[in-house]
Protein backbone atom coordinates (compact mmCIF):
# COMPACT_ATOMS: atom_id res chain seq x y z
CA UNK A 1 -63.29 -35.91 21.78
CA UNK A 2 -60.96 -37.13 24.57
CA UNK A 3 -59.21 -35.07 26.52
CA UNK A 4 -55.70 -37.38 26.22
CA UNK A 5 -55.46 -35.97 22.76
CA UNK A 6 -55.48 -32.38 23.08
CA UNK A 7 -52.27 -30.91 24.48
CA UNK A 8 -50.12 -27.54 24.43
CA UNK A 9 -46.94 -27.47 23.09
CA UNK A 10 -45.07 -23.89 23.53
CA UNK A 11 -44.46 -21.80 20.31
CA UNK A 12 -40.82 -22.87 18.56
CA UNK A 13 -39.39 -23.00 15.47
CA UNK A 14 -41.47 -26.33 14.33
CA UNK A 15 -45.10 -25.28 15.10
CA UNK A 16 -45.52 -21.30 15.16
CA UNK A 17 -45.77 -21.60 11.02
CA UNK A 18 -48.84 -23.73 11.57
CA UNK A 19 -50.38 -21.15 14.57
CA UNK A 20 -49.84 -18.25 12.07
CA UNK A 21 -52.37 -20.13 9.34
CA UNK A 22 -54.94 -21.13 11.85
CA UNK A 23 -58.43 -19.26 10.80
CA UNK A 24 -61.54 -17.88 12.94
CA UNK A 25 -64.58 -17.52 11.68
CA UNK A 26 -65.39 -14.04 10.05
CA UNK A 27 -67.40 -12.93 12.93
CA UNK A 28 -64.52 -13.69 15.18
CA UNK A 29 -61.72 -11.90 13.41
CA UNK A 30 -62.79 -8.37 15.18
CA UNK A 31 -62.22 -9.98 18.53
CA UNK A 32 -59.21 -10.99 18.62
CA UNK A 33 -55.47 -9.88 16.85
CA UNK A 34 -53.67 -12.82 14.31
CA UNK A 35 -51.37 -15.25 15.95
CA UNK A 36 -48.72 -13.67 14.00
CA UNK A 37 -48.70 -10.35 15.70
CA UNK A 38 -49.07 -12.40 19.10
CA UNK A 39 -45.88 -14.41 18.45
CA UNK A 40 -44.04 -11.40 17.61
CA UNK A 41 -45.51 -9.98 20.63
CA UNK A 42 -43.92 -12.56 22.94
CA UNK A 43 -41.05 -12.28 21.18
CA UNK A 44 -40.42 -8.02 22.33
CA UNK A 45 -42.24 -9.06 26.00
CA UNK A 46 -40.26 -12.28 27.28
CA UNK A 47 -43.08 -12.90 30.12
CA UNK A 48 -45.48 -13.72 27.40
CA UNK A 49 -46.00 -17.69 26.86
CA UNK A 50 -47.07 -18.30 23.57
CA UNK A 51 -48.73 -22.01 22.88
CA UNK A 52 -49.97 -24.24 19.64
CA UNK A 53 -53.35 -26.10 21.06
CA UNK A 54 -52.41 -29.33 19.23
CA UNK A 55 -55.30 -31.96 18.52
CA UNK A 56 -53.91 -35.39 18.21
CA UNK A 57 -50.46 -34.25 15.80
CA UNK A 58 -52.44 -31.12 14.50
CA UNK A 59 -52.03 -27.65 15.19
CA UNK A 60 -56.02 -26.66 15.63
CA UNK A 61 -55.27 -23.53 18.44
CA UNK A 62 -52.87 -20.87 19.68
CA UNK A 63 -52.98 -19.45 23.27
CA UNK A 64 -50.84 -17.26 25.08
CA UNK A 65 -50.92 -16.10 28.79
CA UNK A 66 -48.50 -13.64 30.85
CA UNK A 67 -46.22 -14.89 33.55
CA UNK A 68 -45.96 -12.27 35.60
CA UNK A 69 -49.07 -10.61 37.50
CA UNK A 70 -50.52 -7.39 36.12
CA UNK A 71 -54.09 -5.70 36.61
CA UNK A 72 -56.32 -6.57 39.25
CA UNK A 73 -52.98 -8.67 40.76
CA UNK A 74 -53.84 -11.55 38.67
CA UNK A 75 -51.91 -13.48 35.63
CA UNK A 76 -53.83 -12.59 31.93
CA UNK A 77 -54.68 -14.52 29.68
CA UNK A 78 -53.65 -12.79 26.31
CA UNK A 79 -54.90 -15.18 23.33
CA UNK A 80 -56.96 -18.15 23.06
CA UNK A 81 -58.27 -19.14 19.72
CA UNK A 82 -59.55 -22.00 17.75
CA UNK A 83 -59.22 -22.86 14.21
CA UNK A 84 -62.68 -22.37 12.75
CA UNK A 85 -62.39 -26.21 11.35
CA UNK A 86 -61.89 -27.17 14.76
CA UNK A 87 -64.93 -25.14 17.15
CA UNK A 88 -67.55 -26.35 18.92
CA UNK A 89 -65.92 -29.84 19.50
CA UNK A 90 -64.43 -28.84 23.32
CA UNK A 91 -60.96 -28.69 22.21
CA UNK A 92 -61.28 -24.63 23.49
CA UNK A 93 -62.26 -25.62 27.22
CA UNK A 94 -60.14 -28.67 27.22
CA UNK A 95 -57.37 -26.06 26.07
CA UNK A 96 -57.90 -23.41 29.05
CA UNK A 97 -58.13 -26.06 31.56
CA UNK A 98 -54.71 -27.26 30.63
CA UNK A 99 -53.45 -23.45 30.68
CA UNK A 100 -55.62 -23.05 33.90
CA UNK A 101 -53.56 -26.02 35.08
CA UNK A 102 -49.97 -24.18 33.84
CA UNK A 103 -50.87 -20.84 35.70
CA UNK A 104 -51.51 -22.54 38.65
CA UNK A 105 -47.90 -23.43 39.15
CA UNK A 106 -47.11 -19.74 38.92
CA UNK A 107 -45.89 -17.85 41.63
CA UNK A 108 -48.45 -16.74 44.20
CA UNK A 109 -51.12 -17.80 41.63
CA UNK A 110 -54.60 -16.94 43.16
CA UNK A 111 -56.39 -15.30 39.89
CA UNK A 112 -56.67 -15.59 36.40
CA UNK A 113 -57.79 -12.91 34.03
CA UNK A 114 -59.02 -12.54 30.32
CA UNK A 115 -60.48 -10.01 28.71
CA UNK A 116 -62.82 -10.10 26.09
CA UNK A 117 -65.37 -7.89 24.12
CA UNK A 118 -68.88 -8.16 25.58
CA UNK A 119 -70.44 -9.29 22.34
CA UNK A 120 -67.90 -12.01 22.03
CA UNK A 121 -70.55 -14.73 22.71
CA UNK A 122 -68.25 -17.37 22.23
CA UNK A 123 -65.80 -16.22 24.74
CA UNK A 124 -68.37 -15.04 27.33
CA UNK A 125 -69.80 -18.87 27.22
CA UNK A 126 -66.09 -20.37 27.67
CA UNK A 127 -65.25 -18.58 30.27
CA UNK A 128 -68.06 -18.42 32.12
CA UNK A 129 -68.41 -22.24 31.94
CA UNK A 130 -65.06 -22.46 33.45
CA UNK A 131 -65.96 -20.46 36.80
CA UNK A 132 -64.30 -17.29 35.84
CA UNK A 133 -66.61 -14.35 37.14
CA UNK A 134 -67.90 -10.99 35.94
CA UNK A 135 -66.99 -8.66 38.96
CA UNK A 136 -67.60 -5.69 36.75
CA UNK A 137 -64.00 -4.30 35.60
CA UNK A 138 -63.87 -2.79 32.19
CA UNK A 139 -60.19 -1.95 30.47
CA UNK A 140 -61.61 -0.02 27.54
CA UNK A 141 -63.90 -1.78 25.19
CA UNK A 142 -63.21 -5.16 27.23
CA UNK A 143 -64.39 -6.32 29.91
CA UNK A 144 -62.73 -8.46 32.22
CA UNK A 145 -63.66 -11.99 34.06
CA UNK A 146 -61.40 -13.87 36.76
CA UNK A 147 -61.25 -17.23 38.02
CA UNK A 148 -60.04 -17.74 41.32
CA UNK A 149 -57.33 -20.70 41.79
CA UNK A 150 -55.50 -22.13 44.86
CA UNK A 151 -57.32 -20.32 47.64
């Protein structure tokens, strides 16, 4: 899969239809809450940035990510998810490097942060292949991993 074809277009009135029938797998579902209630998330909390993963011309992913810093003064990732048709082929890390790459251009952008539930294999082997580190914080059932940009 080449990079060149995956790309992320922001939510709009063309593509958030297709990121609301995206599917994980049934062990995923737990993990994570439905695009839908993410894009009406970002839609009550304007510093959310809501994103179709496309494939080629083919919504396959939805990710969203705060613009503004929070916890642990770094910007969080909120969503990332894969169709279920669509795992295990890269488009996930190709995905987060390009949101890695939007964050970046942030203001005073020196940390990312996602959380995630610690039996969330897929997630934990993600992020962890993208340098983001375990430094032991916990919000709830979650813990949380940061990756350290621009320092």
């Amino acid at each position: 899969m080449k990079k060149t074809n995956i790309k992320l277009l922001e939510v709009n009135v063309e593509n958030w239809y297709e990121c609301c029938k995206l599917e994980l797998l049934n062990e995923q579902k737990e993990y994570i809450e439905s695009n839908a209630i993410s894009i009406s998330q970002s839609k009550f909390e304007p510093t959310l940035k809501p994103y179709a993963i496309y494939f080629e011309d083919k919504v396959v992913g939805f990710l969203m990510y705060n613009s503004v810093k929070e916890e642990l003064d770094s910007y969080w990732v909120y969503r990332i998810m894969i169709d279920k048709n669509f795992q295990g082929k890269g488009v996930g890390k190709v995905a987060t490097e390009l949101m890695i790459s939007e964050i970046g251009k942030l203001p005073n952008a020196k940390k990312i942060a996602v959380g995630y539930h610690p039996e969330n294999k897929g997630a934990h082997q993600l992020y962890s292949s993208l340098g983001f580190i375990d430094n032991g914080d916990r919000f709830g059932k979650e813990m949380a991993v940061i990756k350290y940009i621009n320092v």
